[in-house]
Protein backbone atom coordinates (compact mmCIF):
# COMPACT_ATOMS: atom_id res chain seq x y z
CA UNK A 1 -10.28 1.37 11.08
CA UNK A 2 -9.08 -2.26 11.00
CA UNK A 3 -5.70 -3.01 9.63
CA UNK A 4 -4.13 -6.60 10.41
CA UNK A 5 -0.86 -6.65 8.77
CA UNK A 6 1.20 -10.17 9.08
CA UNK A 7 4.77 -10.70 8.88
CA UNK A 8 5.13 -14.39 7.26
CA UNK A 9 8.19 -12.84 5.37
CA UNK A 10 10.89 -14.05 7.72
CA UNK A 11 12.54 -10.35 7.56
CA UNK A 12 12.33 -7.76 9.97
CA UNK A 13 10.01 -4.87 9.05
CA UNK A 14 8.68 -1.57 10.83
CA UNK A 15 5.53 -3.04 11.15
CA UNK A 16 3.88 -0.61 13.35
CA UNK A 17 5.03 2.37 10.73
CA UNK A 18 3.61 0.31 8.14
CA UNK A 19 0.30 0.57 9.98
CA UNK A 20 0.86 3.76 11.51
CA UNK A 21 0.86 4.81 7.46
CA UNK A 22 -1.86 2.55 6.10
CA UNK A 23 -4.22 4.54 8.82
CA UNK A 24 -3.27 7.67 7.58
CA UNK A 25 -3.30 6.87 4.09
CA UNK A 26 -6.92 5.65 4.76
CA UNK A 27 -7.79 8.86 7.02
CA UNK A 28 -6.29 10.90 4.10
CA UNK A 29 -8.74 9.76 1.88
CA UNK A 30 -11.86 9.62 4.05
CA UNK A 31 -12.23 5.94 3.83
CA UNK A 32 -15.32 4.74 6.71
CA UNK A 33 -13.41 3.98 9.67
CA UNK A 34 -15.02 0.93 10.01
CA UNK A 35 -13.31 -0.44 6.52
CA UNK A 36 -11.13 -3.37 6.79
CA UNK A 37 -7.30 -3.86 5.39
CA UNK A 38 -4.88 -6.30 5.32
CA UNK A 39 -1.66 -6.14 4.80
CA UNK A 40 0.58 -9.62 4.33
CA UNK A 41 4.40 -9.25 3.99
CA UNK A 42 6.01 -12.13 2.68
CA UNK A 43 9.25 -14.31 1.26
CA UNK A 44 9.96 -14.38 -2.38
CA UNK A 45 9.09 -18.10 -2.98
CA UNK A 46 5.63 -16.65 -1.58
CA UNK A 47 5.22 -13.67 -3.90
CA UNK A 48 6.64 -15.81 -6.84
CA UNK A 49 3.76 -17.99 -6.54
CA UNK A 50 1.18 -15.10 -5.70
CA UNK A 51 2.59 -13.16 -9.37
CA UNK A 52 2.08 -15.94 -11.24
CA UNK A 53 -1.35 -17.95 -9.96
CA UNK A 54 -2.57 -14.03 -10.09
CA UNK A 55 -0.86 -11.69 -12.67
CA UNK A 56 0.48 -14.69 -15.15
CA UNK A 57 4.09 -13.32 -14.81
CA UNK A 58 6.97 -15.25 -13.46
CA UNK A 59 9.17 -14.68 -10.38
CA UNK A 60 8.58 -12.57 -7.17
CA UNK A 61 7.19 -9.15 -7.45
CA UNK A 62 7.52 -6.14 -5.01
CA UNK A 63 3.51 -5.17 -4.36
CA UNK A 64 0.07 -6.86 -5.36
CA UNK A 65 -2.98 -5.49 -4.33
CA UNK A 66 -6.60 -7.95 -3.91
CA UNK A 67 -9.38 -5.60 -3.74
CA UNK A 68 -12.49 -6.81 -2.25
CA UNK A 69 -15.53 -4.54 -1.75
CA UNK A 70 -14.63 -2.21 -4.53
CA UNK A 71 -14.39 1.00 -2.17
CA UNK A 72 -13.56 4.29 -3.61
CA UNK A 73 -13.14 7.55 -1.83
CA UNK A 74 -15.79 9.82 -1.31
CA UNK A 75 -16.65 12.32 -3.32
CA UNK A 76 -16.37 15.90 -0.94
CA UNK A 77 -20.36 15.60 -0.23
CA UNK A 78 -20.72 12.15 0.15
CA UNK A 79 -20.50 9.63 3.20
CA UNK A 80 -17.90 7.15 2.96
CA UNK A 81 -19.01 3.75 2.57
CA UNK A 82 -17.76 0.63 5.04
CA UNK A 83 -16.57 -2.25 3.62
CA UNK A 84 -13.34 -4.68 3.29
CA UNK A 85 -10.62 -2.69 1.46
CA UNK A 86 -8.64 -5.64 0.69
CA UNK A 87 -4.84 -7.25 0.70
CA UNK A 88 -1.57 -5.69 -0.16
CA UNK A 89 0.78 -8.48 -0.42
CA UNK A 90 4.60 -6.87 0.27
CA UNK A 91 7.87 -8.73 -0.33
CA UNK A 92 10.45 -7.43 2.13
CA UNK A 93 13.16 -8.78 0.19
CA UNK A 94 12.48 -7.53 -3.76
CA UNK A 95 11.81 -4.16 -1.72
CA UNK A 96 14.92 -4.48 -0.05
CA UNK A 97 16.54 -5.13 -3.29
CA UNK A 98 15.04 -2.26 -5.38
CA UNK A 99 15.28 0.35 -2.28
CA UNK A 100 18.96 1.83 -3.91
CA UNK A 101 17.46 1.82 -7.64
CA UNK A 102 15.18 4.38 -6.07
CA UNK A 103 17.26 6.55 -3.70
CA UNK A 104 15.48 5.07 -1.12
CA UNK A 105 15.95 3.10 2.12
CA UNK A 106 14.36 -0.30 2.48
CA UNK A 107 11.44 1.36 4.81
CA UNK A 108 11.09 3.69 2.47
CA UNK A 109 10.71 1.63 -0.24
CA UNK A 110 7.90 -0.45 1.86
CA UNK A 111 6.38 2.38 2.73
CA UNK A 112 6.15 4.33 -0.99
CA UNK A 113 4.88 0.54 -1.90
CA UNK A 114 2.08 0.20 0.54
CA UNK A 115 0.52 3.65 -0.16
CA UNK A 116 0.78 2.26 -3.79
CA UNK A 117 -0.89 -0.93 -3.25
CA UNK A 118 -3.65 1.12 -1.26
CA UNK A 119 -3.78 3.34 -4.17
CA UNK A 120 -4.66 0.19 -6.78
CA UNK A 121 -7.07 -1.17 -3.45
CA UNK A 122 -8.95 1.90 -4.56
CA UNK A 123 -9.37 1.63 -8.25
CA UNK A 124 -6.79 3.96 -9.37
CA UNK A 125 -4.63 2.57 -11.71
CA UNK A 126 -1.25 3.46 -14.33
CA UNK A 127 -2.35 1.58 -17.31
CA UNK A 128 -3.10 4.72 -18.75
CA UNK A 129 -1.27 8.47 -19.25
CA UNK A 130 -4.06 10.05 -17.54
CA UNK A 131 -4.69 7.50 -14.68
CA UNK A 132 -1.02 7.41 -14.12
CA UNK A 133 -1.01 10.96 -13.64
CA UNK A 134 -4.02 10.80 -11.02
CA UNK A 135 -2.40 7.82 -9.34
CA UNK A 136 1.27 9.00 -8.83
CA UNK A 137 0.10 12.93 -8.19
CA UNK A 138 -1.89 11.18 -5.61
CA UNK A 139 0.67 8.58 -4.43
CA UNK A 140 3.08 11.80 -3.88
CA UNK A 141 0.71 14.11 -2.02
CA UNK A 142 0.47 11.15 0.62
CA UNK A 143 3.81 10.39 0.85
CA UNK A 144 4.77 13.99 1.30
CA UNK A 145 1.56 14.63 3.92
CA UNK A 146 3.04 11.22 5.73
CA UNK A 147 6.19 13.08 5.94
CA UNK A 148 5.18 15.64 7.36
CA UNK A 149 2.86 14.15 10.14
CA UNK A 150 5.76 12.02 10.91
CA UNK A 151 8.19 14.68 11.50
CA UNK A 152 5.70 16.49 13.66
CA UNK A 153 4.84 13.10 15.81
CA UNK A 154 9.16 13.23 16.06
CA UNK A 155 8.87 17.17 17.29
């Protein structure tokens, strides 16, 4: 599995949890191990300009996701298939900011955002009641597996 992940944000991050997690995240959901991710943290003058050339909204955003290959995870009896996930696009900052609204640290906050952006990487999405339901029952089952694995890496 090949994730890059590049810090143009100018901010400290964990960066080797935030790979450490987008591996599992991608193990978790039987994704080839040959598939490709990226993962670009970046200032808010950066993400302001991402949200709007790409969503048509104004001002920085937290998380935005740039599929590529359209992968999907494997149904129970099928192969996964190798491809290029994609880009999740983090802003360290807006994280940083919205960490407290949440009851969460910074990290954290990074962290519950990547597996999110994975999530949309995907095709799951929250447009919907149902999807939303898929996505964040999802979303939580990895976050609380990723607990776990890291507090028995910490044993």
């Amino acid at each position: 599995m090949s994730i890059d992940l590049n810090n143009e944000s100018g901010v400290d991050a964990d960066t080797a949890g935030l790979v450490a997690l987008g591996r599992f995240v991608l193990d978790e959901l039987r994704i080839h191990p040959l598939a490709e991710l990226s993962i670009l943290l970046v200032d808010e003058e950066t993400m302001a300009a991402y949200h709007e050339r790409y969503m048509g909204e104004p001002g920085p955003t937290d998380v935005l996701s740039f599929p590529m290959d359209e992968l999907r995870p494997p149904a129970d009896d099928d192969e996964p298939v190798e491809g290029l996930l994609g880009d999740v696009v983090l802003c360290p900052t807006v994280t940083a900011r919205q960490a407290a609204e949440h009851g969460r640290t910074p990290d954290q906050e990074a962290e519950y955002l990547l597996v999110h952006g994975i999530l949309h990487l995907l095709g799951f999405d929250h447009a919907e009641p149902e999807e939303k339901a898929e996505m964040f029952g999802l979303h939580h089952r990895l976050m609380a597996a990723w607990d776990t694995e890291r507090s028995t890496r910490r044993s």
